[in-house]
Protein backbone atom coordinates (compact mmCIF):
# COMPACT_ATOMS: atom_id res chain seq x y z
CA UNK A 1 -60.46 -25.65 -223.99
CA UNK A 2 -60.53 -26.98 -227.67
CA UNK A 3 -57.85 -29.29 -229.59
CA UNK A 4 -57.66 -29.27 -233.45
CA UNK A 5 -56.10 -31.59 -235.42
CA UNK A 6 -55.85 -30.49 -238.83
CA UNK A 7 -55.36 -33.47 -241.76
CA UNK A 8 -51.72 -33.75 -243.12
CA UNK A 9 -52.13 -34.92 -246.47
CA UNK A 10 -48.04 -34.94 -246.85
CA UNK A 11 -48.06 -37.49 -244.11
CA UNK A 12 -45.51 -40.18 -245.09
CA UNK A 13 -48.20 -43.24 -244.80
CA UNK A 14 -51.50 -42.99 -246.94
CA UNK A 15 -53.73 -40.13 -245.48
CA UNK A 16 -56.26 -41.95 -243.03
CA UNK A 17 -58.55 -38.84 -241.91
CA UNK A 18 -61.69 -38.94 -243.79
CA UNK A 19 -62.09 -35.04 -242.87
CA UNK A 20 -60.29 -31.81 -243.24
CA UNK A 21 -59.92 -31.87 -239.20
CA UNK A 22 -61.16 -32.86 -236.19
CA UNK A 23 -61.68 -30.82 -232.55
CA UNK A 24 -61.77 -32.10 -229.12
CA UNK A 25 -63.41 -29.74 -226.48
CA UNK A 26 -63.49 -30.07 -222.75
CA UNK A 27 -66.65 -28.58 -220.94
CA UNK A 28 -68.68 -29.15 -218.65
CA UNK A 29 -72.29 -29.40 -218.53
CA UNK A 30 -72.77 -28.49 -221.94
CA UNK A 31 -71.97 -31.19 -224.03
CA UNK A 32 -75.81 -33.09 -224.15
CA UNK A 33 -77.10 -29.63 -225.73
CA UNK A 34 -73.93 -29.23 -228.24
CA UNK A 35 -74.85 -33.14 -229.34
CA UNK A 36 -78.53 -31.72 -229.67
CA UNK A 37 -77.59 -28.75 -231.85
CA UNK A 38 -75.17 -30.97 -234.26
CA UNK A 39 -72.21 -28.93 -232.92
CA UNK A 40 -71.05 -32.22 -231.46
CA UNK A 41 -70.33 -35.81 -233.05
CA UNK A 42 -69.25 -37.69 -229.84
CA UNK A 43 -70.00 -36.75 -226.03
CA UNK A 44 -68.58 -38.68 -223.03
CA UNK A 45 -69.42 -38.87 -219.08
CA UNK A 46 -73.18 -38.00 -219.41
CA UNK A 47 -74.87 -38.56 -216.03
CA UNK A 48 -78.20 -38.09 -214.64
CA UNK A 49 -80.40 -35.89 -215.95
CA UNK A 50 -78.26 -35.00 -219.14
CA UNK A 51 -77.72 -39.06 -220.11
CA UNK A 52 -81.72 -38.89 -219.47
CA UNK A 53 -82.31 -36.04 -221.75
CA UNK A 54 -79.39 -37.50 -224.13
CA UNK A 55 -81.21 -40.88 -224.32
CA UNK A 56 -84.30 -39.19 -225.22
CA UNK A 57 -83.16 -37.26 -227.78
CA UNK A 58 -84.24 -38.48 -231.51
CA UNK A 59 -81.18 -38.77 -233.74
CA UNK A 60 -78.65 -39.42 -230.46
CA UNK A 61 -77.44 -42.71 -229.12
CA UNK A 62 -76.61 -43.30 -225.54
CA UNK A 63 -73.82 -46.10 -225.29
CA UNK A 64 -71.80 -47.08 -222.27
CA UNK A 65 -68.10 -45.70 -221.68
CA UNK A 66 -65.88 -48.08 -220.82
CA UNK A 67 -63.33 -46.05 -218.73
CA UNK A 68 -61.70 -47.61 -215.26
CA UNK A 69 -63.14 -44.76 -212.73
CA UNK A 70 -64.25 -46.31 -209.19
CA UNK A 71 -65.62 -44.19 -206.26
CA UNK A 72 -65.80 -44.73 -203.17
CA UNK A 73 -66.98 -43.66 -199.66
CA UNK A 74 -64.25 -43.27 -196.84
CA UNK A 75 -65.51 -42.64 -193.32
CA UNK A 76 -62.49 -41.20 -192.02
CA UNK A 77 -64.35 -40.68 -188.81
CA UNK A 78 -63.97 -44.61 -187.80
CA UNK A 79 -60.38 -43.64 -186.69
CA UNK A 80 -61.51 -42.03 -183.87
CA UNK A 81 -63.13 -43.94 -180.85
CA UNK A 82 -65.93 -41.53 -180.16
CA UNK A 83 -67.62 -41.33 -183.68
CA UNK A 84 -70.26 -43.74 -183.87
CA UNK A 85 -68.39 -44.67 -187.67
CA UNK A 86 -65.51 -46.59 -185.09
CA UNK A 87 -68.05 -49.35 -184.19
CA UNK A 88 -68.15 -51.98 -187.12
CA UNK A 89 -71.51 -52.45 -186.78
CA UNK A 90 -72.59 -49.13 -188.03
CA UNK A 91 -70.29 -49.25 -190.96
CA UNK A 92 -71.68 -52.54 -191.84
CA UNK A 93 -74.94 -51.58 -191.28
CA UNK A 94 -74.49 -48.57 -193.63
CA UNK A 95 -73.15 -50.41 -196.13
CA UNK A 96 -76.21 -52.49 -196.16
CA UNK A 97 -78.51 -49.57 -196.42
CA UNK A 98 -76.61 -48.38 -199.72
CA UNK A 99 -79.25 -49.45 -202.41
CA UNK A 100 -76.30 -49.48 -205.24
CA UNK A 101 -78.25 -50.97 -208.35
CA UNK A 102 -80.80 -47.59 -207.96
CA UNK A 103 -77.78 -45.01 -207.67
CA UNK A 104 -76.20 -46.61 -210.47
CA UNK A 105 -79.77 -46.08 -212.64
CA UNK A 106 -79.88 -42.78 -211.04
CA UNK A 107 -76.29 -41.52 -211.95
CA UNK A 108 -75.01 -43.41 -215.16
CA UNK A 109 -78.44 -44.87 -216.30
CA UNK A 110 -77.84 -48.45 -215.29
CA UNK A 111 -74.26 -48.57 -217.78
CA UNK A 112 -71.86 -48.20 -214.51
CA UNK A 113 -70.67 -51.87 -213.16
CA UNK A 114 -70.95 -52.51 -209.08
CA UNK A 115 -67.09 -53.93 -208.65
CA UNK A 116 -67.02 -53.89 -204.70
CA UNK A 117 -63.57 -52.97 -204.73
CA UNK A 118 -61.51 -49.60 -205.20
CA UNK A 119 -59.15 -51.86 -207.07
CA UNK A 120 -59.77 -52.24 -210.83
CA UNK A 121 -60.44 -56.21 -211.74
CA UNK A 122 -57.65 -55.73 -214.43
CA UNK A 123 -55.06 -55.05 -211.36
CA UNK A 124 -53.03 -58.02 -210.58
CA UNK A 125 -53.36 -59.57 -207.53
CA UNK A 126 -57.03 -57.98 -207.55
CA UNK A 127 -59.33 -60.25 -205.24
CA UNK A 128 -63.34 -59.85 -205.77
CA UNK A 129 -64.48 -59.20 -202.17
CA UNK A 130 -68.21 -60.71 -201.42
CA UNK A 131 -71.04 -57.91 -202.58
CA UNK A 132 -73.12 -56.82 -199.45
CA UNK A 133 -76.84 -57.00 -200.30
CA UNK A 134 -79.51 -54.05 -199.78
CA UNK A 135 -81.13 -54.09 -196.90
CA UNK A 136 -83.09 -50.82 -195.67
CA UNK A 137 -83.31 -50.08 -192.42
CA UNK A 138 -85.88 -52.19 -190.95
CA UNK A 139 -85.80 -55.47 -188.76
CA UNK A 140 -82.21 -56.90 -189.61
CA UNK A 141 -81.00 -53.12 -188.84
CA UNK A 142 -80.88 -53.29 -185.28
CA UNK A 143 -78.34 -56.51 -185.03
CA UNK A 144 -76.17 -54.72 -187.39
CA UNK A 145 -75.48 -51.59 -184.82
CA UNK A 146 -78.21 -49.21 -185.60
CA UNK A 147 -78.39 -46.52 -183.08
CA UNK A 148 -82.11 -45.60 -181.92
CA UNK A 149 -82.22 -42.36 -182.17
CA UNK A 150 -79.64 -42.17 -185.45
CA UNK A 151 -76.50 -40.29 -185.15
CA UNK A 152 -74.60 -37.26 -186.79
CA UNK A 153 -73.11 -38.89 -189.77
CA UNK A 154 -70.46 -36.06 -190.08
CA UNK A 155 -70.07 -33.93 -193.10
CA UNK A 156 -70.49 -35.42 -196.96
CA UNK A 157 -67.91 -34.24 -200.02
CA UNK A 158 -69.20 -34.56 -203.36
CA UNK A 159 -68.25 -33.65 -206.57
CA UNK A 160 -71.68 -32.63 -208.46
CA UNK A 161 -71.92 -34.46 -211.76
CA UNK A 162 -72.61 -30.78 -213.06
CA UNK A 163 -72.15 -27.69 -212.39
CA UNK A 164 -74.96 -25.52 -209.82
């Protein structure tokens, strides 16, 4: 999809566009190469290997976004008393084993900020809960509710940061 704004030079205050017009295109998974080939001045949302290739690219600079966009994980399974997501333990123990600061490198290149919340900071009423370190499996693991012989996790939803 592509938006063009064309320059009114009959507009009613002095004319502020320094160019005949001006397009906005949504894709998807093709804007790193359009920046590449000059068929793009501005690209947003670059993650992962495209930000990589981006930031690598003579004659292209890679700059944060600052959008409000959180993401989350929900383990909907806790709710029911089987799953081994109901005991507390595991969850916290999972939550430990997320190594944040390297998905954030991996995915936005280190430009994303770790809030600990699904609630934007700008929110009122927002609280800042306490961040829970990394800590791999290993000896602290076991306290927290690991299970021996691991468990079926149930199924993960995604959406990939581009498309297959």
């Amino acid at each position: 999809m592509e938006l063009v704004l064309e320059a009114n030079e009959s507009y009613w205050r002095r004319a502020r566009a320094s160019r005949g017009s001006c397009s906005s295109r949504s894709r998807r998974g093709h804007a790193a190469g359009d920046a590449q080939r000059g068929e793009a001045d501005v690209v947003y949302l670059l993650q992962s290997a495209l930000a990589e290739e981006a930031r690598r690219t003579a004659g292209l600079t890679l700059r944060p976004t600052p959008i409000v966009s959180t993401h989350w994980l929900a383990f909907l399974d806790q709710w029911d008393p089987k799953s081994p997501w109901a005991d507390r333990r595991v969850r916290l123990a999972a939550n430990h084993a997320i190594d944040r600061q390297v998905m954030n490198e991996a995915i936005t290149l280190g430009f994303s900020r770790i809030t600990w919340s699904i609630i934007p900071q700008s929110f009122d009423f927002y609280w800042q809960p306490p961040a829970y370190p990394y800590d791999p499996p290993g000896e602290a693991a076991p306290r927290r509710g690991r299970l021996p012989r691991g468990f079926d996790a149930g199924d993960f939803w995604c959406e990939p940061a581009t498309p297959p």
